[in-house]
C-alpha atoms as a PDB file:
ATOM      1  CA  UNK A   1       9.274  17.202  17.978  1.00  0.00           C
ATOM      2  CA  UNK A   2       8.337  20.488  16.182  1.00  0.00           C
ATOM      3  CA  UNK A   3      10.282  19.410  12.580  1.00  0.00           C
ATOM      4  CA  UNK A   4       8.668  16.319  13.423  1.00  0.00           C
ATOM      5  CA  UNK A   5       5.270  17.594  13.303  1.00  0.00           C
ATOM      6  CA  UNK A   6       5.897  20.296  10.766  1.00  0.00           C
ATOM      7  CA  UNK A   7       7.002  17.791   7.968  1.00  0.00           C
ATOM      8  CA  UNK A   8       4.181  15.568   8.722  1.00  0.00           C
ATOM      9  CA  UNK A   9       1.882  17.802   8.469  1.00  0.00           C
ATOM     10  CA  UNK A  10       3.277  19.125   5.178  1.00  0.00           C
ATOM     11  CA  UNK A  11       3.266  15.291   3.628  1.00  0.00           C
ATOM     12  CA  UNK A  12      -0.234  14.647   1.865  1.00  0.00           C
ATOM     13  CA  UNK A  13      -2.174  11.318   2.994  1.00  0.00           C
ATOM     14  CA  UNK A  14      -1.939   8.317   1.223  1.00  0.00           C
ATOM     15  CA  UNK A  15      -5.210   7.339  -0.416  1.00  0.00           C
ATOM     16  CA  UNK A  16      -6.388   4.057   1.042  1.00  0.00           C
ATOM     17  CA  UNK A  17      -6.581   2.615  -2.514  1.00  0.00           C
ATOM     18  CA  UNK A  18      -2.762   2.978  -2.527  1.00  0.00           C
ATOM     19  CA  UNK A  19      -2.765   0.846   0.325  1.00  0.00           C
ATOM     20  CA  UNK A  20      -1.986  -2.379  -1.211  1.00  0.00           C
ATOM     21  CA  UNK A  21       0.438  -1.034  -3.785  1.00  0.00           C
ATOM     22  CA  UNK A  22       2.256   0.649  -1.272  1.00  0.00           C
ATOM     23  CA  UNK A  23       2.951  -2.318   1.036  1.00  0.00           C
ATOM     24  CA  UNK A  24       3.416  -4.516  -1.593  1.00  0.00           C
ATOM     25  CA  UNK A  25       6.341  -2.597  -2.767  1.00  0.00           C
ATOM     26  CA  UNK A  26       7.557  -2.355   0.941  1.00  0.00           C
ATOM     27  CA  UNK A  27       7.518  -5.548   1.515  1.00  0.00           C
ATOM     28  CA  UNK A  28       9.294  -6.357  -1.549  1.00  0.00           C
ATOM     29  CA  UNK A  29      12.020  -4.016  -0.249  1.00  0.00           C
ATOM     30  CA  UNK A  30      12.507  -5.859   2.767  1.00  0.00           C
ATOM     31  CA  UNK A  31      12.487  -9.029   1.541  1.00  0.00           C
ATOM     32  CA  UNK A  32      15.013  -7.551  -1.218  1.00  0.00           C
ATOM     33  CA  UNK A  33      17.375  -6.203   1.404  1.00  0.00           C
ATOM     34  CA  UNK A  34      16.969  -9.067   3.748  1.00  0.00           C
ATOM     35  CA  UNK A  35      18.422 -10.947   0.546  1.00  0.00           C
ATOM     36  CA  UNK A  36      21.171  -8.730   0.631  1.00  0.00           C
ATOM     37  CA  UNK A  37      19.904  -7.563  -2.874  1.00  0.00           C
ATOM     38  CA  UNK A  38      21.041  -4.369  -2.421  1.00  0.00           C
ATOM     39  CA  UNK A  39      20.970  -2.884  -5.516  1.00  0.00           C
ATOM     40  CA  UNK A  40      17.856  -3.946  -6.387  1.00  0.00           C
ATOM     41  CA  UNK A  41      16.048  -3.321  -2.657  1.00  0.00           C
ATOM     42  CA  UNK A  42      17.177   0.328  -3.508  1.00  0.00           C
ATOM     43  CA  UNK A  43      15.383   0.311  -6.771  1.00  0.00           C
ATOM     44  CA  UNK A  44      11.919  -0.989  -5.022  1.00  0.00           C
ATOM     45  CA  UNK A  45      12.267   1.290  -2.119  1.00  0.00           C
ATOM     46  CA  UNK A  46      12.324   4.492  -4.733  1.00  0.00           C
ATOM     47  CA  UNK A  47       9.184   2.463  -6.226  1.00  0.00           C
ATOM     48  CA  UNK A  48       7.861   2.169  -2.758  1.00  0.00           C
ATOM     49  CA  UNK A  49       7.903   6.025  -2.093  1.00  0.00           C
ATOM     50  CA  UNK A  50       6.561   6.843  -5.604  1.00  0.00           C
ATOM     51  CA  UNK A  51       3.765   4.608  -5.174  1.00  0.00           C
ATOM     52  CA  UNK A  52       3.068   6.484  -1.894  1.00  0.00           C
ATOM     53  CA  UNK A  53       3.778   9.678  -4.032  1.00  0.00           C
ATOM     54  CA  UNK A  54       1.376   8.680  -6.145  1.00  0.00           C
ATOM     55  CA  UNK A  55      -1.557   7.718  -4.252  1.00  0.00           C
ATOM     56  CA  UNK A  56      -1.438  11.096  -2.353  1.00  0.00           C
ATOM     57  CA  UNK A  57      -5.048  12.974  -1.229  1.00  0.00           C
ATOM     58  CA  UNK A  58      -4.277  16.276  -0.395  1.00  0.00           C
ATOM     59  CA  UNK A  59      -6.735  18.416   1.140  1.00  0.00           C
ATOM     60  CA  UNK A  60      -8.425  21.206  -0.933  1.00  0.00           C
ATOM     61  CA  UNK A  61     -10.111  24.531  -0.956  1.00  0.00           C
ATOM     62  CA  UNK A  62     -12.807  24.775  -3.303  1.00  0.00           C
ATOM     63  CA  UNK A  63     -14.380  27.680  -4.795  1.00  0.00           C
ATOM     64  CA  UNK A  64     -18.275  28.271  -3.827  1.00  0.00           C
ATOM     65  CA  UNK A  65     -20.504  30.030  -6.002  1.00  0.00           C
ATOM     66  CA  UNK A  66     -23.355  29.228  -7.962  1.00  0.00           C
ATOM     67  CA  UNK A  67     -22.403  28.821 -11.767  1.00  0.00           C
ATOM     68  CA  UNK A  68     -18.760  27.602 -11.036  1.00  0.00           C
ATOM     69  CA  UNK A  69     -17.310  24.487 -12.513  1.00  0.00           C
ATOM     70  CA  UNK A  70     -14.279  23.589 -10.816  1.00  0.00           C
ATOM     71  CA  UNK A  71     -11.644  21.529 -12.544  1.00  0.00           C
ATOM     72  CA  UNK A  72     -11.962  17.665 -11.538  1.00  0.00           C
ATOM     73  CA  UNK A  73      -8.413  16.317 -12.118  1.00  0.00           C
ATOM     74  CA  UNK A  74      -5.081  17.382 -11.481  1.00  0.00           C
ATOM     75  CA  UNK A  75      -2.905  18.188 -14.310  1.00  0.00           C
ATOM     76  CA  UNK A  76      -2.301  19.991 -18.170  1.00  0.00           C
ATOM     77  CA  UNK A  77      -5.375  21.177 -20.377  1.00  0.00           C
ATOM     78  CA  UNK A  78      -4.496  19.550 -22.932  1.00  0.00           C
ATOM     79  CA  UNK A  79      -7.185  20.026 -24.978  1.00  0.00           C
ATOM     80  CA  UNK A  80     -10.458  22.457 -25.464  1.00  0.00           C
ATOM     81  CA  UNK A  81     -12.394  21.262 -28.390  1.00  0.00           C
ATOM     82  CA  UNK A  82     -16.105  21.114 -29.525  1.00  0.00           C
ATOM     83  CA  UNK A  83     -17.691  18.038 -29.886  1.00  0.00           C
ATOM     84  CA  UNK A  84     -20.790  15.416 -29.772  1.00  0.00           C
ATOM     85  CA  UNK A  85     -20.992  14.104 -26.349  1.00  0.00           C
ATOM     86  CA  UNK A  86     -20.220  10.189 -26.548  1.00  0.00           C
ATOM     87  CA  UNK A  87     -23.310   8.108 -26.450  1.00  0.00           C
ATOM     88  CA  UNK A  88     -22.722   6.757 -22.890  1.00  0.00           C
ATOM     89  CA  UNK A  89     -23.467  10.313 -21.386  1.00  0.00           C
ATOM     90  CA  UNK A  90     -27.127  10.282 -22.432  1.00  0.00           C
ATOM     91  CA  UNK A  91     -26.503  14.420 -23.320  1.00  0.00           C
ATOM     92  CA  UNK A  92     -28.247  16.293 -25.869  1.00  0.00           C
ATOM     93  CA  UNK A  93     -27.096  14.921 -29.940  1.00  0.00           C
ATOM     94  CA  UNK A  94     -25.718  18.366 -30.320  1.00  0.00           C
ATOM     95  CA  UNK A  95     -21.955  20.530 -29.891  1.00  0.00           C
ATOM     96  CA  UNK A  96     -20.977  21.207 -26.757  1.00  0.00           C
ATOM     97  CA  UNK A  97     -17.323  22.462 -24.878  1.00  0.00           C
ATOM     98  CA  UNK A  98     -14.975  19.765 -23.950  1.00  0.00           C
ATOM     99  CA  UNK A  99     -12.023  20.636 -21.783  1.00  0.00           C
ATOM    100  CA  UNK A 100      -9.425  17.692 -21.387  1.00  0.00           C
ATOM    101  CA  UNK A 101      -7.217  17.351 -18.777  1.00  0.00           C
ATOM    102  CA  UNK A 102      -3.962  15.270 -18.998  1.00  0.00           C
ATOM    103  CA  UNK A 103      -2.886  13.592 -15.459  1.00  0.00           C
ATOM    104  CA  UNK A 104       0.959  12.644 -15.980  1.00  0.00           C
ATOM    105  CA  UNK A 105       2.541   9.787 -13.687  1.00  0.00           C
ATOM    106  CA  UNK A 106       3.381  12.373 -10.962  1.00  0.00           C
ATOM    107  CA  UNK A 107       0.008  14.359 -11.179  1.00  0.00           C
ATOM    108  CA  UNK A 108      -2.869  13.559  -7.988  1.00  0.00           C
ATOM    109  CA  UNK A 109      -4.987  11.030  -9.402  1.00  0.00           C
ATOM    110  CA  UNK A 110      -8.081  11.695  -7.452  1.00  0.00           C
ATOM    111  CA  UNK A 111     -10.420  13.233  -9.277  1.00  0.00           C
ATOM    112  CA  UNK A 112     -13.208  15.485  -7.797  1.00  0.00           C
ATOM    113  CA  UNK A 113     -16.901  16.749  -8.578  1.00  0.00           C
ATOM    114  CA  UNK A 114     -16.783  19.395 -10.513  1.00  0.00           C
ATOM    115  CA  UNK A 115     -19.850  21.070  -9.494  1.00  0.00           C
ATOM    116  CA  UNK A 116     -23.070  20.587  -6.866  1.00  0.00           C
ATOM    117  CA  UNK A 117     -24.736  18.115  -8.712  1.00  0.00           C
ATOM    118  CA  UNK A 118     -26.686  14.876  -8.608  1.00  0.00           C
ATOM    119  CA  UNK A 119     -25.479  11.768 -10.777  1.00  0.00           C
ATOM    120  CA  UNK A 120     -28.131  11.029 -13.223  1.00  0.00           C
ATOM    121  CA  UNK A 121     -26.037   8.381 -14.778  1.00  0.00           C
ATOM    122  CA  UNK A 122     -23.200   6.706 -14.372  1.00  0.00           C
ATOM    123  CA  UNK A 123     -21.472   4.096 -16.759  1.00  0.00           C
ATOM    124  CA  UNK A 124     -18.454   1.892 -17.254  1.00  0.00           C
ATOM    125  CA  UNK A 125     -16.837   1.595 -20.707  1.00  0.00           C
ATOM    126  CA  UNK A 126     -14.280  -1.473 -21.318  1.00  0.00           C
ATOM    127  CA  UNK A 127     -12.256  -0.388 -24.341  1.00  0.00           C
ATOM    128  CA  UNK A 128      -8.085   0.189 -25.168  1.00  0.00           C
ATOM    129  CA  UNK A 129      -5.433   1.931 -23.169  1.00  0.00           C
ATOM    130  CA  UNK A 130      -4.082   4.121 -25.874  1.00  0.00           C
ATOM    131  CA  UNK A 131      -2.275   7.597 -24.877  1.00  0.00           C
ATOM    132  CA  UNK A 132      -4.890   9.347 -22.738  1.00  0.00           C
ATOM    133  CA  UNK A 133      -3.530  12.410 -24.908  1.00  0.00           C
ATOM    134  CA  UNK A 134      -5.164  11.346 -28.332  1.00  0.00           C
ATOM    135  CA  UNK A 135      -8.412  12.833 -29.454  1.00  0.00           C
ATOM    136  CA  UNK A 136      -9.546   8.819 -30.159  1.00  0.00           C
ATOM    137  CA  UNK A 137      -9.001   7.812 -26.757  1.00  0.00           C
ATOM    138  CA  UNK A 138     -12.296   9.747 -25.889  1.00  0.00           C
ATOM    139  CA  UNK A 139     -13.897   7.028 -27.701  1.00  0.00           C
ATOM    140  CA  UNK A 140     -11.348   3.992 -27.935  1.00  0.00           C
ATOM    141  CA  UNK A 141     -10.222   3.368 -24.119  1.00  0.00           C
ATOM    142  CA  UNK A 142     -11.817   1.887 -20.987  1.00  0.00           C
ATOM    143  CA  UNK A 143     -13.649   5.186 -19.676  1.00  0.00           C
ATOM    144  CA  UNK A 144     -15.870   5.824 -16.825  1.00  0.00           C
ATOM    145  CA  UNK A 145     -18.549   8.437 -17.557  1.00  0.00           C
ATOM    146  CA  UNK A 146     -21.033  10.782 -15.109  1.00  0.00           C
ATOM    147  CA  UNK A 147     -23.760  12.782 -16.161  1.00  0.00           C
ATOM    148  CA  UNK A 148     -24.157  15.419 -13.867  1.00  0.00           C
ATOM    149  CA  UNK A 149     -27.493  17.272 -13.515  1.00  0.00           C
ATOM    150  CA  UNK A 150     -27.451  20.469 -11.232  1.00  0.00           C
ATOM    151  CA  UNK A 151     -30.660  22.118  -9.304  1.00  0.00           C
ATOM    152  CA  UNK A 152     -31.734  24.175 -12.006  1.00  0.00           C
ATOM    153  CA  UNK A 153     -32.116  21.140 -14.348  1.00  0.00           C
ATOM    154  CA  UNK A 154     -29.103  21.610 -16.894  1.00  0.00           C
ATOM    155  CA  UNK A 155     -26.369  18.785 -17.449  1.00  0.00           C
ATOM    156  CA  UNK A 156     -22.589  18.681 -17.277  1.00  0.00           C
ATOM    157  CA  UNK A 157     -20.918  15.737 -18.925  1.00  0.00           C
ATOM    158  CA  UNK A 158     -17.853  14.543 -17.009  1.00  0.00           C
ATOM    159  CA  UNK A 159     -15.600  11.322 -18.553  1.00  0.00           C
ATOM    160  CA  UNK A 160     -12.654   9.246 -16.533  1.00  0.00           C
ATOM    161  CA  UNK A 161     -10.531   8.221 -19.556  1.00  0.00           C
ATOM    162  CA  UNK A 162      -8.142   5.562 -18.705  1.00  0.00           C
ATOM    163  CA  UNK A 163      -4.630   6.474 -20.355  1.00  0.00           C
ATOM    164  CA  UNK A 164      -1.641   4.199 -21.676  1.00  0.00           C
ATOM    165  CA  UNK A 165      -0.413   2.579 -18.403  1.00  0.00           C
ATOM    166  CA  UNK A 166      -3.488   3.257 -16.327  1.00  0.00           C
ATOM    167  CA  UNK A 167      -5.429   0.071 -15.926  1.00  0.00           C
ATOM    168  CA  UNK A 168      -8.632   0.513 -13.474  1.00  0.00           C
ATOM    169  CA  UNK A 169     -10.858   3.511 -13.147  1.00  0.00           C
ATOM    170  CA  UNK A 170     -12.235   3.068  -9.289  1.00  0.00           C
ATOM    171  CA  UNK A 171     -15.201   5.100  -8.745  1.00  0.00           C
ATOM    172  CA  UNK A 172     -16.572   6.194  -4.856  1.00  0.00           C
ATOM    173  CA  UNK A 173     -19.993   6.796  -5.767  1.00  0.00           C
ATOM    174  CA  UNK A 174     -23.251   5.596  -7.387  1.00  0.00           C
ATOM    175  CA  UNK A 175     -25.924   6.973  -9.791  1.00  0.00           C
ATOM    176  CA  UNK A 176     -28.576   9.242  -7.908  1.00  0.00           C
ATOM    177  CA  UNK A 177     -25.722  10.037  -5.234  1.00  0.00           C
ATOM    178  CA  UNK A 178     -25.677  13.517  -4.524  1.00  0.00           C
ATOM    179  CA  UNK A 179     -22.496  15.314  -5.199  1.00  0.00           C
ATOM    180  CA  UNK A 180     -20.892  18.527  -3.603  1.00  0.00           C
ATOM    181  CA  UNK A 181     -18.323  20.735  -5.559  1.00  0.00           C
ATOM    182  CA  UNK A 182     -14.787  19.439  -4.905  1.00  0.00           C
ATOM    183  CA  UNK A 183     -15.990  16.089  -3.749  1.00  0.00           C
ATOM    184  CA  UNK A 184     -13.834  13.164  -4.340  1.00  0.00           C
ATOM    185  CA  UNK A 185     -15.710  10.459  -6.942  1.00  0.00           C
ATOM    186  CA  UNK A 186     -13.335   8.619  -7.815  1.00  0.00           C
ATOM    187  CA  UNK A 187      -9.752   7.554  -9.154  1.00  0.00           C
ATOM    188  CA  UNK A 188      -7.698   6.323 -11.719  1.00  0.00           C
ATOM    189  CA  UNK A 189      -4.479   4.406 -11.753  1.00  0.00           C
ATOM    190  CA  UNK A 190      -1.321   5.615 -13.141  1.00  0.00           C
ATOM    191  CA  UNK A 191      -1.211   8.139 -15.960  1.00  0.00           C
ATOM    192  CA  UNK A 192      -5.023   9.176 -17.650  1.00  0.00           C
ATOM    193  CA  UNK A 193      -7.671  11.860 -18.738  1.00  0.00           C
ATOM    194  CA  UNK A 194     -10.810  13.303 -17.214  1.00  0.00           C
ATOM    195  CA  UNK A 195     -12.821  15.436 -20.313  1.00  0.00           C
ATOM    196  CA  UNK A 196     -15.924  17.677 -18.918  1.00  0.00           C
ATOM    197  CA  UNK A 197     -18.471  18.382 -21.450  1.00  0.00           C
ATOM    198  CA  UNK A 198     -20.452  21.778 -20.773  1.00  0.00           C
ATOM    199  CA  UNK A 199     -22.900  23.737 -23.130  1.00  0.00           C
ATOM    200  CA  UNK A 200     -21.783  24.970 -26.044  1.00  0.00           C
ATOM    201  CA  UNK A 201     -22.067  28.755 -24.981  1.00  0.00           C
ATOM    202  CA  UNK A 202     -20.455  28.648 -21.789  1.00  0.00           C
ATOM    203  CA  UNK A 203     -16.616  29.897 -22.185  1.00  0.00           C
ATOM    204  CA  UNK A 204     -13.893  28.411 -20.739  1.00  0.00           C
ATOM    205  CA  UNK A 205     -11.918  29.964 -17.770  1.00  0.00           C
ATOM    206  CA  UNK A 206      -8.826  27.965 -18.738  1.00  0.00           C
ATOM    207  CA  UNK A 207      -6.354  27.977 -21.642  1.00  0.00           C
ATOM    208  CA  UNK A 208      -4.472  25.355 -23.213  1.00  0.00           C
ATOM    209  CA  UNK A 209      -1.472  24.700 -21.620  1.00  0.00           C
ATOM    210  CA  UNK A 210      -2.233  25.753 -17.905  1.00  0.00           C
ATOM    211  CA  UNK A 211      -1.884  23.313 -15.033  1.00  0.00           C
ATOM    212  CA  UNK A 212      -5.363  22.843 -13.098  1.00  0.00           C
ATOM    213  CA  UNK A 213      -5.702  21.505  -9.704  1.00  0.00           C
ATOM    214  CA  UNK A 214      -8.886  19.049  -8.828  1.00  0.00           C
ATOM    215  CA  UNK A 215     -10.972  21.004  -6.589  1.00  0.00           C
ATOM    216  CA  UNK A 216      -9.403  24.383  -6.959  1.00  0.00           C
ATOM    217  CA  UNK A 217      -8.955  25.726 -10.298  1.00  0.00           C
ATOM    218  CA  UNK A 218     -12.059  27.170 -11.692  1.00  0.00           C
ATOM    219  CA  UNK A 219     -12.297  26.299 -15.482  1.00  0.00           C
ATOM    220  CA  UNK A 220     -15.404  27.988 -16.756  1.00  0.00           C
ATOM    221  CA  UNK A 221     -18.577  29.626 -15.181  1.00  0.00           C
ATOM    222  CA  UNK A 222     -22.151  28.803 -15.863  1.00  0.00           C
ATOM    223  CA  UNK A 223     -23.640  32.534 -15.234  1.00  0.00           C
ATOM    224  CA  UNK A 224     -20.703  34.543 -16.851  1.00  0.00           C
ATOM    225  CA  UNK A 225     -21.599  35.619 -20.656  1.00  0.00           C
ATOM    226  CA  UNK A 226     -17.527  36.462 -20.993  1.00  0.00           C
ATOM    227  CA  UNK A 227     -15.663  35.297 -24.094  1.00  0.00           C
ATOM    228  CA  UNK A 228     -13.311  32.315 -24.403  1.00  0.00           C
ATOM    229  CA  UNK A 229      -9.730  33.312 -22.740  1.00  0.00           C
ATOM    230  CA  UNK A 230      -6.981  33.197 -24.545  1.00  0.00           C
ATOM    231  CA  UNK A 231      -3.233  32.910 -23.152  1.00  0.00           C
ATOM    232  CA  UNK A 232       0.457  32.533 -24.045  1.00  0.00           C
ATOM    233  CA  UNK A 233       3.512  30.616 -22.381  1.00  0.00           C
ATOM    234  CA  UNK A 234       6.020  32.731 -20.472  1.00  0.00           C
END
C-alpha cells in the first residue's frame, strides 16, 4: 500500500481540460482492443497516456518578493529581444524586453501569472498556427494577450501564442480579475509560446537557452538595477 501511495503521489494531476481528450483516447483503446485490433489499441493506449502526460498540473512553489517576475510557461527561452508591444496590449508605443518561451509537445502547458497583478485587459487574437518559434508568429497566429498592471501602477505585457499544432488558447480568468504570482490563467493545447513584455530597463534573469518552469523560475526583477546575464551551454 506504501508503493501504492508513493507513486501516486509522485504522478502530477490531470488538468480537467484534459478530461475529454483523455477519455476519448481511452475509450478508443477499448473499443480498439475489444476489436481485437491489437496493434492499433496499443498505439491509442500510448496516445492515451501522453494525452494524460500532457494535460498534467503539477503543484508549484513560487517565489515571493516584491519586484519578481516569475516565468509563466514551462519550457526553452527561446528568445530575448526588444520590441514594440503588439497593438492588442494597449502598452506604451515604445521598446520594451520580450522574453519568449517555447513549450514543446512534452512541456506543462499551463501557464501561470507571472506577477501580483490585476488584468487591465484581456484580448483574443484569431490569426495562423505557424511555428510558435518564429519571430512573425508574435504577430501572425491566434494569440491570447493580458495586460498586467501591478499596485504601484506600472504594466507587464504577457502574450499566449498559439504554435503549429496547438489549436485553442483556454483562458481561466477575466479582465479586472485579480491575479496572484504563480496563479494558473490559463492554457494552451499542444505545442506554443507565451512572450512577457517588461520595461525596457529591467534586465533579464534568464539566458537564452535555459529551461524555465511556470511558477518557479524567476526571469527578471523589477527593483534590481543588475545588468543583462549572460550564459553558455555545458
Amino acid at each position: 500500500m506504501n508503493i501504492v501511495t508513493s507513486i501516486t503521489s509522485s504522478l502530477a494531476p490531470v488538468h480537467r481540460e484534459g478530461y475529454p481528450f483523455v477519455l476519448a483516447f481511452a475509450a478508443a483503446t477499448i473499443v480498439l482492443f475489444s476489436l481485437s485490433w491489437e496493434t492499433v489499441g496499443w498505439l491509442a493506449l500510448i496516445l492515451t497516456l501522453w494525452c494524460a502526460y500532457f494535460f498534467r498540473d503539477p503543484e508549484r512553489v513560487t517565489p515571493l518578493r516584491k519586484g519578481l517576475v516569475i516565468s509563466p510557461a514551462d519550457g526553452r527561452v527561446s528568445a530575448i529581444t526588444e520590441v514594440i508591444p503588439p497593438p492588442e496590449l494597449d502598452l506604451p508605443r515604445e521598446m520594451h524586453r520580450r522574453i519568449s518561451i517555447f513549450m514543446n509537445v512534452f512541456d506543462v502547458h499551463v501557464n501561470r501569472s507571472p506577477v501580483d497583478a490585476r488584468i487591465h485587459q484581456l484580448t483574443y487574437v484569431p490569426g495562423a498556427f505557424l511555428n510558435a518559434e518564429l519571430d512573425k508568429a508574435s504577430e501572425d497566429n491566434e494569440r491570447q494577450a493580458l495586460t498586467l498592471t501591478l499596485d504601484d501602477g506600472r504594466q507587464i505585457g504577457v502574450v499566449q501564442i498559439a504554435g503549429l499544432v496547438a489549436r485553442r488558447i483556454v483562458k481561466f480568468v477575466d479582465e479586472s480579475e485579480r491575479l496572484m504570482a504563480g496563479q494558473r490563467f490559463g492554457l494552451i493545447r499542444f505545442g506554443s509560446r507565451v512572450d512577457v513584455y517588461l520595461p525596457l530597463a529591467v534586465a533579464p534573469l534568464v539566458i537564452v537557452g535555459q529551461r524555465a518552469i511556470a511558477g518557479e523560475t524567476v526571469i527578471a526583477d523589477l527593483e534590481a538595477s543588475e545588468g543583462q546575464r549572460s550564459g553558455r551551454k555545458s
